[in-house]
N, C-alpha and C. Protein backbone atom coordinates (compact mmCIF):
# COMPACT_ATOMS: atom_id res chain seq x y z
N UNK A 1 -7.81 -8.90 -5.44
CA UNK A 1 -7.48 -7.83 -4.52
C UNK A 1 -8.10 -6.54 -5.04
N UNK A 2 -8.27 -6.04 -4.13
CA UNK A 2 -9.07 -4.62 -4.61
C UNK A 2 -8.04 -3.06 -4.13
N UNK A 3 -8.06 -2.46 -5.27
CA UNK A 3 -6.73 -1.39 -5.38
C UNK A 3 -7.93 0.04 -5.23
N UNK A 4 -7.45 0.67 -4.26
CA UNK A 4 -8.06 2.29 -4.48
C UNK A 4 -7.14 3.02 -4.38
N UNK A 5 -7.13 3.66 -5.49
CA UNK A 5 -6.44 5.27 -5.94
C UNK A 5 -6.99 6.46 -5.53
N UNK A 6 -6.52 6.96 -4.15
CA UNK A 6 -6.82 8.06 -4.18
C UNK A 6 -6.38 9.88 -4.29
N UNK A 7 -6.63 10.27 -4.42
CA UNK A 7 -6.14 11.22 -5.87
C UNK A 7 -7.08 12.91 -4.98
N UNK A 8 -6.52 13.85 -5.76
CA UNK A 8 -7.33 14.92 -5.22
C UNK A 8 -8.46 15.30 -6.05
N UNK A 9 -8.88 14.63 -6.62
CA UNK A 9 -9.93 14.65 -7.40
C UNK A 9 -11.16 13.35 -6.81
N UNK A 10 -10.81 12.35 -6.26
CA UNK A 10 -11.38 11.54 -5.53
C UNK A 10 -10.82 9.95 -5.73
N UNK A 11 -11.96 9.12 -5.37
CA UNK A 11 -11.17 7.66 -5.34
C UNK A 11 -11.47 6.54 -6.46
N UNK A 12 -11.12 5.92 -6.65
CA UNK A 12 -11.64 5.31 -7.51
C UNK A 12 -11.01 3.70 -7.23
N UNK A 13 -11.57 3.03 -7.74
CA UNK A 13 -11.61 1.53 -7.28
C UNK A 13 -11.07 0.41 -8.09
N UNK A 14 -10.29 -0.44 -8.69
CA UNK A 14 -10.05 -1.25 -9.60
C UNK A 14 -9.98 -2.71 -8.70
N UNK A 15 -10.09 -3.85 -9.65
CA UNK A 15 -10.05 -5.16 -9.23
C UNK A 15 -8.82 -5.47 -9.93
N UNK A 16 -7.95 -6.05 -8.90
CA UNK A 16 -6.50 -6.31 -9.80
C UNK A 16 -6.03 -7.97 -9.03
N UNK A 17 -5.25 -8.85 -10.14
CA UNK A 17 -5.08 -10.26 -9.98
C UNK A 17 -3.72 -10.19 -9.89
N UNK A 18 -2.56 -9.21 -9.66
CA UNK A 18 -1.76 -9.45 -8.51
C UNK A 18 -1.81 -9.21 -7.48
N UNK A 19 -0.46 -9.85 -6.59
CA UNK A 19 -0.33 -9.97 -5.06
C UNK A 19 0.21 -9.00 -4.79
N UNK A 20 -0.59 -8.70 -3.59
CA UNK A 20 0.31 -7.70 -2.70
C UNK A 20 1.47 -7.54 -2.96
N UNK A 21 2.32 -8.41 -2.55
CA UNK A 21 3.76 -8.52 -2.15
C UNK A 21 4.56 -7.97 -3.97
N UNK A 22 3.45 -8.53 -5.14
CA UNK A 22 3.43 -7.92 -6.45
C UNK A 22 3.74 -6.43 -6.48
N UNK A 23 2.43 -6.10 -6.14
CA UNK A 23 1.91 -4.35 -6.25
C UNK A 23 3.00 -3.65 -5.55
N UNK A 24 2.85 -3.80 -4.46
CA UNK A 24 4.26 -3.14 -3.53
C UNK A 24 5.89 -3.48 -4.33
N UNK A 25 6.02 -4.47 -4.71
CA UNK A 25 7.59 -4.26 -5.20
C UNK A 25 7.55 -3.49 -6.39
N UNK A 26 6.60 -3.10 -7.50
CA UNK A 26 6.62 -2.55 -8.43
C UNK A 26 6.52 -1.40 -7.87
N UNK A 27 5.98 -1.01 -6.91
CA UNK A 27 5.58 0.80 -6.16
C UNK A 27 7.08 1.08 -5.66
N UNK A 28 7.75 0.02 -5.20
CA UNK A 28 8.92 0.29 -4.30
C UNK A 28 10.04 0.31 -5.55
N UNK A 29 10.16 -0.25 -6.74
CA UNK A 29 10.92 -0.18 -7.23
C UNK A 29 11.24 1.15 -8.35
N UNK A 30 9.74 1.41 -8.74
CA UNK A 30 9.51 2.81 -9.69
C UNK A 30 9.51 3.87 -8.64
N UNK A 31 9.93 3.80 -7.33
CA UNK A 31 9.59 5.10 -6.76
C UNK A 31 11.28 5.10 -6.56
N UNK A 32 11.82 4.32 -6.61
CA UNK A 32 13.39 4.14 -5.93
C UNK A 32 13.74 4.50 -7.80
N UNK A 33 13.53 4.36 -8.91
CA UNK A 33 13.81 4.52 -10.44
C UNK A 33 13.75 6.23 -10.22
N UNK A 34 12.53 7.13 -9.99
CA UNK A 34 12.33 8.35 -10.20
C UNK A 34 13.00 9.16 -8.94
N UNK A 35 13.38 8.08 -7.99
CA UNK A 35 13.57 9.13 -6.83
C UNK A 35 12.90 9.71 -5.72
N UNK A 36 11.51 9.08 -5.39
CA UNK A 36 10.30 9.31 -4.98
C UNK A 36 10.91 8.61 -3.60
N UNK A 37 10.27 9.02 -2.19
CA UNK A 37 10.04 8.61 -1.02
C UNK A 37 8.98 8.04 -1.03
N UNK A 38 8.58 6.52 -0.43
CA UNK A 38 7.64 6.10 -0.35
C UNK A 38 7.28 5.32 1.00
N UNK A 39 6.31 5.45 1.41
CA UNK A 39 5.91 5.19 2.77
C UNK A 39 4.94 3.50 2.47
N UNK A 40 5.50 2.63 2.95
CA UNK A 40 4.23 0.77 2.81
C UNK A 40 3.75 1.04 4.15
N UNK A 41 2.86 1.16 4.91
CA UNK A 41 2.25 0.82 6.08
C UNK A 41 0.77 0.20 6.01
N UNK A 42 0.83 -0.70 7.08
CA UNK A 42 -0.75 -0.97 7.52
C UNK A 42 -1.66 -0.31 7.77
N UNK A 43 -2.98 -0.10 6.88
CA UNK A 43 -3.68 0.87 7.35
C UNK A 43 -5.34 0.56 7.55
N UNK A 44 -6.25 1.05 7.21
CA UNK A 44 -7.72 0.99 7.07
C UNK A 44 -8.27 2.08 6.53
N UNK A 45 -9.08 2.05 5.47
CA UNK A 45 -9.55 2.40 4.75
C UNK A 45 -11.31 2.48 4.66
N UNK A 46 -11.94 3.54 4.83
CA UNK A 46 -13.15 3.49 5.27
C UNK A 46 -13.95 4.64 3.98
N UNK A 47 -15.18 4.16 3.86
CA UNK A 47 -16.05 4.81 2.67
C UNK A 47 -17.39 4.71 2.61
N UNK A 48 -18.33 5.56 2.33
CA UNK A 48 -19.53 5.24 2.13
C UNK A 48 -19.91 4.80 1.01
N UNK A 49 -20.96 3.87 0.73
CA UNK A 49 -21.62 3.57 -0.46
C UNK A 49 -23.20 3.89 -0.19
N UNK A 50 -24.10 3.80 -1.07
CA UNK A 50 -25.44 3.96 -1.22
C UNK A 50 -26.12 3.00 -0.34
N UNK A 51 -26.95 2.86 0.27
CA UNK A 51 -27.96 1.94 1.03
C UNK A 51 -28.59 1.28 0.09
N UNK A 52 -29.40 1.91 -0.89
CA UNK A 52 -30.81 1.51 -1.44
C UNK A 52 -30.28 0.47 -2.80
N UNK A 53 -28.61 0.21 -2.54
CA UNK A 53 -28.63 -1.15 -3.44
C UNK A 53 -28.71 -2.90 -3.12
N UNK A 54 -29.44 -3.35 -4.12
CA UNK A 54 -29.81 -4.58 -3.44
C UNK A 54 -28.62 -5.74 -3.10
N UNK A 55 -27.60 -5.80 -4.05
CA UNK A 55 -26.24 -6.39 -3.85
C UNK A 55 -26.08 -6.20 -2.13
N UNK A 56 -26.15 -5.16 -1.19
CA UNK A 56 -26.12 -5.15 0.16
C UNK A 56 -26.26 -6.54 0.93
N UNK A 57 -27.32 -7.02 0.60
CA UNK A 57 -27.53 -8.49 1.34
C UNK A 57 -26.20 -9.31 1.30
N UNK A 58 -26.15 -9.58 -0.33
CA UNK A 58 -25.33 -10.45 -0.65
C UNK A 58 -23.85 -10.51 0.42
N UNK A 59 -23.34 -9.10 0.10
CA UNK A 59 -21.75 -8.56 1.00
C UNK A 59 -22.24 -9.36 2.18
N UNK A 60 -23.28 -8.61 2.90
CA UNK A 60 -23.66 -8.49 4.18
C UNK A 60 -23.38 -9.90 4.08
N UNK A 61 -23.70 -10.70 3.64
CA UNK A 61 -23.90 -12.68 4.35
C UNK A 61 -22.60 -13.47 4.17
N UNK A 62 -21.78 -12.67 2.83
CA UNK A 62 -20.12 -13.01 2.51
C UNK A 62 -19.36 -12.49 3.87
N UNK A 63 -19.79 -11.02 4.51
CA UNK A 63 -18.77 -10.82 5.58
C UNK A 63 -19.09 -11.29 6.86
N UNK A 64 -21.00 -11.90 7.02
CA UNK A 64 -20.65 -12.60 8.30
C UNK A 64 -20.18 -13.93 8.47
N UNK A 65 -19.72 -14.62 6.96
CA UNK A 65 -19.86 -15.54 7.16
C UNK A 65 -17.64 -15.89 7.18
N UNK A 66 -17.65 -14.30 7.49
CA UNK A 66 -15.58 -14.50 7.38
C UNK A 66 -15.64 -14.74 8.97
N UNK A 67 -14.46 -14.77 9.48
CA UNK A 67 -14.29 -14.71 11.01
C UNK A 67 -13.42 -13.50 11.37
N UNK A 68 -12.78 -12.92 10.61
CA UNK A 68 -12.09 -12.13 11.20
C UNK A 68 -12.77 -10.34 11.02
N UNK A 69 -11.59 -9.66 11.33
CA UNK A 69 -12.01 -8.50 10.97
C UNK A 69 -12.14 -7.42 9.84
N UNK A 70 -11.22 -8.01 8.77
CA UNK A 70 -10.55 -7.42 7.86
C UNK A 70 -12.01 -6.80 6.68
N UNK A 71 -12.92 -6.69 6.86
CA UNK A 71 -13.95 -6.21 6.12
C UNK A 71 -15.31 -6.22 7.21
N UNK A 72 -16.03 -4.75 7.14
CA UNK A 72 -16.90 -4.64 8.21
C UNK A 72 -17.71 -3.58 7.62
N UNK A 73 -19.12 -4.19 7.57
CA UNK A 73 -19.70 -3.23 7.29
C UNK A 73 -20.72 -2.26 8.56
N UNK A 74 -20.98 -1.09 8.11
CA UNK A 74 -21.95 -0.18 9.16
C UNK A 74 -23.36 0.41 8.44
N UNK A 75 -24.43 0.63 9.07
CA UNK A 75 -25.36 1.17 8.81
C UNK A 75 -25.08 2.21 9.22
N UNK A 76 -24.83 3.43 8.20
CA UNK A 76 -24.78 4.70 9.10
C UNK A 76 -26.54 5.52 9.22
N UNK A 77 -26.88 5.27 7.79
CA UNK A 77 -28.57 6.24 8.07
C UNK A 77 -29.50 5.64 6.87
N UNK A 78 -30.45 5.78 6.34
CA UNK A 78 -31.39 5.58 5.70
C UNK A 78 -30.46 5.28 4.21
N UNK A 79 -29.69 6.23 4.04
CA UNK A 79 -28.90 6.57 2.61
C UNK A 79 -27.96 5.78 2.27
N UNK A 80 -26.99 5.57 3.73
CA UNK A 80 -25.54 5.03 3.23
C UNK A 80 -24.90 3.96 4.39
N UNK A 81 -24.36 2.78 3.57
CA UNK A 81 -23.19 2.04 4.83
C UNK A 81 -22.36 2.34 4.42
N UNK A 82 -21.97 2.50 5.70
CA UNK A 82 -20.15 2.66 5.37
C UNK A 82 -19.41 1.21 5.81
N UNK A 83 -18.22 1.22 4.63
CA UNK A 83 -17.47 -0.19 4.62
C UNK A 83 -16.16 0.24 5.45
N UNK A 84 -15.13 -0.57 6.19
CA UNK A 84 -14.28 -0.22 6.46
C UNK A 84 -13.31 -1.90 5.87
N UNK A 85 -12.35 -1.76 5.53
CA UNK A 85 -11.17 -2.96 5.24
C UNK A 85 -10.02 -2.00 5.45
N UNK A 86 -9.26 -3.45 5.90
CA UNK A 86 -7.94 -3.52 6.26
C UNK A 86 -7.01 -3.59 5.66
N UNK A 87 -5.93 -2.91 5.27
CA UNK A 87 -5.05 -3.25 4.47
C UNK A 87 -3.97 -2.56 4.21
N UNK A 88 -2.91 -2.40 3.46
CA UNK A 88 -1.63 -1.65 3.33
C UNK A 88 -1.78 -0.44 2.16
N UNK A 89 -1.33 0.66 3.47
CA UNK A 89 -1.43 2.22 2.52
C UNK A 89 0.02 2.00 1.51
N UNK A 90 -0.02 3.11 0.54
CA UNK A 90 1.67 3.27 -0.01
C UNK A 90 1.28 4.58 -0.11
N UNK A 91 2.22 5.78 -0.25
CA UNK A 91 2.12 7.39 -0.18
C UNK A 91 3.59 7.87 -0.02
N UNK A 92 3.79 8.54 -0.31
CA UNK A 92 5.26 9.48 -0.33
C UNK A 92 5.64 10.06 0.83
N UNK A 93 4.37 10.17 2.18
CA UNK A 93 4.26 10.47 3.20
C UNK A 93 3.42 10.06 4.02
N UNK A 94 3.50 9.81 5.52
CA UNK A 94 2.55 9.55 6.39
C UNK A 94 1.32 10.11 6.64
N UNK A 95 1.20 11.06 6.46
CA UNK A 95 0.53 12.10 6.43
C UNK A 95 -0.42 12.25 5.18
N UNK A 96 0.10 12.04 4.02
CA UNK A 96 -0.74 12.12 2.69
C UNK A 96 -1.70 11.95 2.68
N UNK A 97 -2.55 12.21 1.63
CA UNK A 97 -4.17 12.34 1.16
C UNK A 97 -4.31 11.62 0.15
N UNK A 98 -3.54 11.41 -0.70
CA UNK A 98 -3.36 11.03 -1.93
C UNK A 98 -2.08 9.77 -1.80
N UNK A 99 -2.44 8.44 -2.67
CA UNK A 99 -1.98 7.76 -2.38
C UNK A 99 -2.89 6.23 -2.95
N UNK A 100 -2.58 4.92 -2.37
CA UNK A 100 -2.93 3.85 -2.97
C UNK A 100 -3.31 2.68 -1.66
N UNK A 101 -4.47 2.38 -1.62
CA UNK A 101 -4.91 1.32 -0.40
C UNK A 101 -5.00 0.40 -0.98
N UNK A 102 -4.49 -0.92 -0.72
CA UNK A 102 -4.43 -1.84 -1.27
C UNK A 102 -5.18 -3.26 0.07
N UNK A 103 -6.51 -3.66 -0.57
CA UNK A 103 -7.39 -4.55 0.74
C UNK A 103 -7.16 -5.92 -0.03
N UNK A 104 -6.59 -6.81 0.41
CA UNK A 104 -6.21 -8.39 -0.14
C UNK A 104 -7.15 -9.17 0.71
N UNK A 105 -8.75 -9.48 0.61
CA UNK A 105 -9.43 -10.59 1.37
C UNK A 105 -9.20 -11.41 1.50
N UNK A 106 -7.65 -11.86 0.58
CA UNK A 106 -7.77 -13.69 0.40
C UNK A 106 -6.96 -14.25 1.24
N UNK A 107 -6.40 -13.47 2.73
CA UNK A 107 -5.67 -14.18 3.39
C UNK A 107 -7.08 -14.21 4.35
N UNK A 108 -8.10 -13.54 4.53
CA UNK A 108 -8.75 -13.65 5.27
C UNK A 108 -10.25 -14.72 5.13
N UNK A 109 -10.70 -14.47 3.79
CA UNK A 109 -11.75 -15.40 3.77
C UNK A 109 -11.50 -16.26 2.71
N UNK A 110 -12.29 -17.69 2.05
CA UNK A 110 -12.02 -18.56 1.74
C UNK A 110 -11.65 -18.57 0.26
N UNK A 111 -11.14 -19.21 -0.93
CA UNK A 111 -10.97 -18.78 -1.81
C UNK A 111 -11.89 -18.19 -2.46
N UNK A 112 -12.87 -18.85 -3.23
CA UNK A 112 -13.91 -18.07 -3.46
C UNK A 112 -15.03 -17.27 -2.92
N UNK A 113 -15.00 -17.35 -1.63
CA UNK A 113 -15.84 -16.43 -1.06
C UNK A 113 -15.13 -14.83 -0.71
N UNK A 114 -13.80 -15.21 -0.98
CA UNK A 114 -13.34 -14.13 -1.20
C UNK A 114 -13.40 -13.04 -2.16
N UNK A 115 -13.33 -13.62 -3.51
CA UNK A 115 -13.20 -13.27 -4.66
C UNK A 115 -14.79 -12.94 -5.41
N UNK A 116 -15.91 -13.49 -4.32
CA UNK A 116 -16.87 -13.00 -4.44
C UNK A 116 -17.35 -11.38 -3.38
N UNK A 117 -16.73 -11.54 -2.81
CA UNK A 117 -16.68 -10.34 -1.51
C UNK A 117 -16.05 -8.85 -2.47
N UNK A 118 -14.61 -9.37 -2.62
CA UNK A 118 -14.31 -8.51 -4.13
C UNK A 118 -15.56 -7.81 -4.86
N UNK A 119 -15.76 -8.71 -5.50
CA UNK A 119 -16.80 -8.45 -6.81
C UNK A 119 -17.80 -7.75 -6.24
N UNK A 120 -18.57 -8.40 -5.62
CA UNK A 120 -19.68 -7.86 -4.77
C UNK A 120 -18.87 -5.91 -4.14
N UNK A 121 -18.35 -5.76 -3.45
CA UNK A 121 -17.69 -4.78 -3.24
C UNK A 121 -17.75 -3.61 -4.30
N UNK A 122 -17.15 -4.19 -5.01
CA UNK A 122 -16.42 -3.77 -6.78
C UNK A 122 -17.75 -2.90 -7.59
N UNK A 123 -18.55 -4.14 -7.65
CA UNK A 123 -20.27 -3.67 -8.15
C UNK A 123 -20.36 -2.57 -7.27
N UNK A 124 -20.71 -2.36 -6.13
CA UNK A 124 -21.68 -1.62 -5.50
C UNK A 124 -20.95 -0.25 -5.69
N UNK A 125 -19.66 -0.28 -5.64
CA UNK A 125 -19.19 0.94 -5.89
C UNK A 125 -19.09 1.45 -6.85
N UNK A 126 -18.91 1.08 -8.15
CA UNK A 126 -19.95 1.06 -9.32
C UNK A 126 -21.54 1.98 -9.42
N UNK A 127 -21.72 1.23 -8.89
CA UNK A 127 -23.37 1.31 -8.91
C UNK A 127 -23.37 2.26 -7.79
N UNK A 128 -22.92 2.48 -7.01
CA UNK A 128 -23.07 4.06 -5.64
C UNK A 128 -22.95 5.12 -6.78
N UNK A 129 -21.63 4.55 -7.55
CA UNK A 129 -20.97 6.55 -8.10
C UNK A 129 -21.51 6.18 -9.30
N UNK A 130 -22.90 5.73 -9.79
CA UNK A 130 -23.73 6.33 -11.09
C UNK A 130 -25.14 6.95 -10.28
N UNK A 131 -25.18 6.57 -8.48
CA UNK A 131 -26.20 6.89 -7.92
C UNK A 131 -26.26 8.54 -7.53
N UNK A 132 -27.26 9.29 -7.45
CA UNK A 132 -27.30 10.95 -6.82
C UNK A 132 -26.49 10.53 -5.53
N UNK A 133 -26.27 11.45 -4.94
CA UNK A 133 -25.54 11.65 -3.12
C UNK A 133 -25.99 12.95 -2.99
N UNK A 134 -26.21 13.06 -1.88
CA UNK A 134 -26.10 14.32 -1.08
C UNK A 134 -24.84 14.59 -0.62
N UNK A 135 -23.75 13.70 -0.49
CA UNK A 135 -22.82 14.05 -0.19
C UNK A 135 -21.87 15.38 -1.66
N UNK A 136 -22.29 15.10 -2.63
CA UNK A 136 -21.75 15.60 -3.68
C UNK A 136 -22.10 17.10 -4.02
């Protein structure tokens, strides 16, 4: 499963080998320990990465080869696709900026083609934020 932290400083990405249903009871239980309001909803999560990396193919042939929707990629311009996945926000508010997206492929594509979709993912974002941007 793939965990993004996002933070007001920006996002950042980890590969983590618990379950959902894991991650969320530990969020729900330390926020109910300190006293914290916490919001679980379904959400989507959308980002650019770099174009000019070659790993691109690879994703590209792992997500046509899922059936559903839960990972989609876009060509936006010469520079960058943007990825969008599906998955469950957590945040203290609906509204928040800051907070934790949590995208689980493995109900959607096959075991290991999942866990390669991950990785593949994982790399490129990696390899985007050691790349220049114009966005920056």
């Amino acid at each position: 499963m793939l965990k993004f932290t996002y933070t007001e400083t920006g996002i950042t990405i980890e590969r983590v080998n618990q379950s959902l249903e894991e991650l969320v009871m530990l969020r729900v239980v330390l926020a109910m320990r300190v006293g914290q309001r916490l919001i679980v909803e379904p959400g989507t999560a959308t980002f650019l990465l770099s174009a000019t990396l070659q790993a691109w193919k690879l994703l590209d042939a792992v997500v046509q080869r899922s059936l559903n929707d839960t990972i989609a990629l876009c060509q936006c311009d010469a520079e960058f696709i943007e990825v969008s996945l599906r998955g469950t926000w957590i945040a203290q508010t609906t509204s928040s900026e800051e907070g934790i997206f949590l995208a689980e492929l493995g109900d959607s594509l096959p075991g290991t083609l999942c866990e390669r979709a991950e990785f593949i993912l994982f790399k490129l974002w990696q390899e985007s934020s050691a790349c220049p941007s114009s966005l920056r």
